[in-house]
Each structure stands twice: as structure tokens, then as C-alpha cells.
C-alpha atoms as a PDB file:
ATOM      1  CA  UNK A   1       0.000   0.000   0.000  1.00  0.00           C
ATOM      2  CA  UNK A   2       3.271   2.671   0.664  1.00  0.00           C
ATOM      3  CA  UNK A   3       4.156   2.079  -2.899  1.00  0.00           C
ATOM      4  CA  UNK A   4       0.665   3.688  -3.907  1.00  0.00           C
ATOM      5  CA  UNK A   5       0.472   6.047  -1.193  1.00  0.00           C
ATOM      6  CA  UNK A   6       3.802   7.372  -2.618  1.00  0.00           C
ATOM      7  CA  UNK A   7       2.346   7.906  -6.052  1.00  0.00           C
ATOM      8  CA  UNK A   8      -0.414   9.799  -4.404  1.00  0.00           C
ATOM      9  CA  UNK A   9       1.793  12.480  -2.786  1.00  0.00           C
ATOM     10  CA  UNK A  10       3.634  12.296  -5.532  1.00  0.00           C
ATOM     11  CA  UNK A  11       0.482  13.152  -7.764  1.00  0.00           C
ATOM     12  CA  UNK A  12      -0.720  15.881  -5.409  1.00  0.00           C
ATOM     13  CA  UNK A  13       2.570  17.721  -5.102  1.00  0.00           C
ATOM     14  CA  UNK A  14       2.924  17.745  -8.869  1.00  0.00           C
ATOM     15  CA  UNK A  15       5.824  15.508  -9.104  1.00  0.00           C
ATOM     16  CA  UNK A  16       6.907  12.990 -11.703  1.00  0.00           C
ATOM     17  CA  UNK A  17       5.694   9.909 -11.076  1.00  0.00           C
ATOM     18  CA  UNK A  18       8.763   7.962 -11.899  1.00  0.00           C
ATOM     19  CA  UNK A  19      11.001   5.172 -10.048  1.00  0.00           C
ATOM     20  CA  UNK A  20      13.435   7.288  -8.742  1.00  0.00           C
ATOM     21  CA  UNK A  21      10.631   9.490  -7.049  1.00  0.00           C
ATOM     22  CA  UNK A  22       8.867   6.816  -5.813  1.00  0.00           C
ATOM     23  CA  UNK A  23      12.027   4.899  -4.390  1.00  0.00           C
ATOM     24  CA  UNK A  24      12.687   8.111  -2.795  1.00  0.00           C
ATOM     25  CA  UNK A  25       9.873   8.641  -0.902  1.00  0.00           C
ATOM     26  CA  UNK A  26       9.902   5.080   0.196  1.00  0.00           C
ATOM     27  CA  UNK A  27      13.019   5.271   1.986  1.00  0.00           C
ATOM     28  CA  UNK A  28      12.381   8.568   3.137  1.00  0.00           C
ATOM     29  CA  UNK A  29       9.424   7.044   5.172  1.00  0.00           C
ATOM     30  CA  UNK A  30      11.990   4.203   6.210  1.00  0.00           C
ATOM     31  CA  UNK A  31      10.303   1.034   3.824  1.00  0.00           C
ATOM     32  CA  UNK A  32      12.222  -1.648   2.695  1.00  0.00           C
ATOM     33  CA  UNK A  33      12.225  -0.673  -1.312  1.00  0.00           C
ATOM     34  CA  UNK A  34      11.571  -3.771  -3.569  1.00  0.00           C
ATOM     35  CA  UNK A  35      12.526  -2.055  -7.218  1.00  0.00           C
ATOM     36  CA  UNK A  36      10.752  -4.886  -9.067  1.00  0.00           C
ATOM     37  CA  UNK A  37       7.399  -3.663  -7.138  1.00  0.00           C
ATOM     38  CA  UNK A  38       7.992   0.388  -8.100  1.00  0.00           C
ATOM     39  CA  UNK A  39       8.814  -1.102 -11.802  1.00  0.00           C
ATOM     40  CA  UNK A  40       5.479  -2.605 -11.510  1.00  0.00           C
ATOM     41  CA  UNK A  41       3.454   0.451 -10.157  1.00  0.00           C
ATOM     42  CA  UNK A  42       4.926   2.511 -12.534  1.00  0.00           C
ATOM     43  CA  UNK A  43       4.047   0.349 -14.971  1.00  0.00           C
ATOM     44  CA  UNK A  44       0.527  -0.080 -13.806  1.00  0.00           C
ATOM     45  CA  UNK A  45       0.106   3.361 -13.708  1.00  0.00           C
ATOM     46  CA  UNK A  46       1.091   4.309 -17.210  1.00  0.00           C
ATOM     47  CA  UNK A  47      -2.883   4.563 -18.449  1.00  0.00           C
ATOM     48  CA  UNK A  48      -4.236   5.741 -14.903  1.00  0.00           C
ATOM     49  CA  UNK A  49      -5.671   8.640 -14.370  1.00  0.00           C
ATOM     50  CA  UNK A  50      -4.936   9.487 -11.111  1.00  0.00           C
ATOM     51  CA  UNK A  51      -6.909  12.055 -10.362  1.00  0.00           C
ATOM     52  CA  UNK A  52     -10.162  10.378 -11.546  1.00  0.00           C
ATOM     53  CA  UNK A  53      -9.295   7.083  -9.706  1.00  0.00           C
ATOM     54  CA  UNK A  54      -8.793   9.541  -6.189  1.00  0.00           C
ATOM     55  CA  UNK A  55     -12.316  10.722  -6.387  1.00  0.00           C
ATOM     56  CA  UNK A  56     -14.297   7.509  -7.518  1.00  0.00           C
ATOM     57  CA  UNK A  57     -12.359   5.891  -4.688  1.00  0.00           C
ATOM     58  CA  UNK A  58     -13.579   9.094  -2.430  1.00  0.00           C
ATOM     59  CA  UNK A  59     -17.272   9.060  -3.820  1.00  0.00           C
ATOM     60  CA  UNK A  60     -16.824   5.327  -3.179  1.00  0.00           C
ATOM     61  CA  UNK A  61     -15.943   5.558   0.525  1.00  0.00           C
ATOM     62  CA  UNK A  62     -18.556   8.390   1.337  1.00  0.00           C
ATOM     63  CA  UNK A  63     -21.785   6.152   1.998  1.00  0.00           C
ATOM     64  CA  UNK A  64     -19.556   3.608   3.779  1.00  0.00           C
ATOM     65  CA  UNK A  65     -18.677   6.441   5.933  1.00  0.00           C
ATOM     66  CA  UNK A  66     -22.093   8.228   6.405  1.00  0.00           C
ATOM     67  CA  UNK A  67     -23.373   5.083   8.754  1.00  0.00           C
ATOM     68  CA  UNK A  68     -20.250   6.060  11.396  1.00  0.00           C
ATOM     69  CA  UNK A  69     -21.208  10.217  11.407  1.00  0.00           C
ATOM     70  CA  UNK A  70     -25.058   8.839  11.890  1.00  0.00           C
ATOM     71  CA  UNK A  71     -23.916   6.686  15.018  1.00  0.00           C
ATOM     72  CA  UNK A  72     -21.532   9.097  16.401  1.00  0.00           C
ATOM     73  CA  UNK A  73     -24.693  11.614  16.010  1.00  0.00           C
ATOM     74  CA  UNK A  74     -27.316   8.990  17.852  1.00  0.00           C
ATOM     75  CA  UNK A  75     -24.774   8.426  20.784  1.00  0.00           C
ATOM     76  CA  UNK A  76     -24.471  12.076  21.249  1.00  0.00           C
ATOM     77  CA  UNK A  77     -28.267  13.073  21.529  1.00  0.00           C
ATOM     78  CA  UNK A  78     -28.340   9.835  24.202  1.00  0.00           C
ATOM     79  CA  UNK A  79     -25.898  11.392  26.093  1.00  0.00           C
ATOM     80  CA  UNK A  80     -27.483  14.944  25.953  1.00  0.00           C
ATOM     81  CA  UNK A  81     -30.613  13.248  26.957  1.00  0.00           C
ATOM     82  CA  UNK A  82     -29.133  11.298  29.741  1.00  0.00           C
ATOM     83  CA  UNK A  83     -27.675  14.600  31.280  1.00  0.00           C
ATOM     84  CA  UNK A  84     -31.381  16.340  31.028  1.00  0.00           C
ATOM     85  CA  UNK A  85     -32.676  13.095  32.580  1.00  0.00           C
ATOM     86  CA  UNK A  86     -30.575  13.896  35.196  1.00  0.00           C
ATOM     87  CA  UNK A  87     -31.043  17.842  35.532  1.00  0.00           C
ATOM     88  CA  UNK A  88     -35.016  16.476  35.758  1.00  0.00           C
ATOM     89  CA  UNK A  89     -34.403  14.123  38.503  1.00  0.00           C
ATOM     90  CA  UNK A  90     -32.389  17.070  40.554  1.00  0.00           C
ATOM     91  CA  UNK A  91     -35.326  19.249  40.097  1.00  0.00           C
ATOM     92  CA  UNK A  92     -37.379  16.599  41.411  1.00  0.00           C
ATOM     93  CA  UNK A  93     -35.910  15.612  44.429  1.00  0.00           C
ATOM     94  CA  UNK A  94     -35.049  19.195  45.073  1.00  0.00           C
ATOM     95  CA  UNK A  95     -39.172  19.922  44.998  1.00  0.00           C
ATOM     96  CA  UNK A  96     -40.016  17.152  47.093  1.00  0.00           C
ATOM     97  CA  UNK A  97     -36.997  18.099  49.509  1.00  0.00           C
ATOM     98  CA  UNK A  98     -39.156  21.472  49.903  1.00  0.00           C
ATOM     99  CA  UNK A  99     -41.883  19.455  50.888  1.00  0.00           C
ATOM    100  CA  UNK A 100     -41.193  17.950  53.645  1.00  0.00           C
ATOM    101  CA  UNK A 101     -38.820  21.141  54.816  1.00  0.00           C
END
């Protein structure tokens, strides 16, 4: 996955996407460089377009990631409600405290 990951920063800093780029990168970030697999990625990306592929892939992962956002939404109304449950419960006892005063 580096070896793509390097092609992307590559892509989005306008750099050549080339082997010696690529290899740089790689070590850079401290990876092992196999030269065979940049050959191959730079091979495979001859007839990409990259930018196209980055937002299908984006477009791609949106719904997947619109379930998580509605979740993390819920769980915060619960625990909004679970504090005013608790504000209402205060109130309470504090009324029938005044009661028997």
C-alpha cells in the first residue's frame, strides 16, 4: 500500500511519477524498497488517471462512511438526553426536599 500512497503524494505535489521518485519517498518514510514492485506500479500506472481514480475511490468511501457520522450523532443526543434526565431528577428531588422542609 506505501508504494501507492507514494504515487499519491507524488500526484498531489505535482511531481513525476517515476522510479526514482517513488524509491525516494519510500526510503524517506523508512520502507524496505523492492525495485521490481515500483517497476510494476509505474508500470501499472502508465494509463491511470490518477486524479479520476482519487475521487471515484472518495465518492466510493462516502456512503460507507455516512453510517459512522449517523452513530456518532445517535450516541451524542443519548448522552445529551441522559444529562437532562438527570437535571429532571435534581429538580425533582429538590421539589419534594421542599416538601417535607
Amino acid at each position: 500500500m506505501e508504494y501507492i500512497y507514494a504515487a499519491m503524494i507524488l500526484h498531489t505535489t505535482e511531481k513525476d511519477i517515476n522510479e526514482e521518485n517513488v524509491t525516494k519517498i519510500l526510503e524517506a518514510a523508512g520502507a524496505d524498497v523492492d525495485e521490481s514492485r515500483v517497476k510494476a506500479l509505474i508500470a501499472a500506472l502508465e494509463d491511470v488517471d490518477i486524479e479520476e481514480a482519487m475521487e471515484t475511490t472518495a465518492m466510493a468511501a462516502a456512503p460507507a462512511a455516512a453510517p459512522v457520522a449517523e452513530a456518532a450523532a445517535e450516541e451524542e443526543e443519548e448522552e445529551e438526553e441522559e444529562e437532562d434526565d438527570g437535571a429532571t431528577e435534581q429538580a425533582a428531588a429538590a421539589g419534594l426536599g421542599a416538601l417535607f422542609g
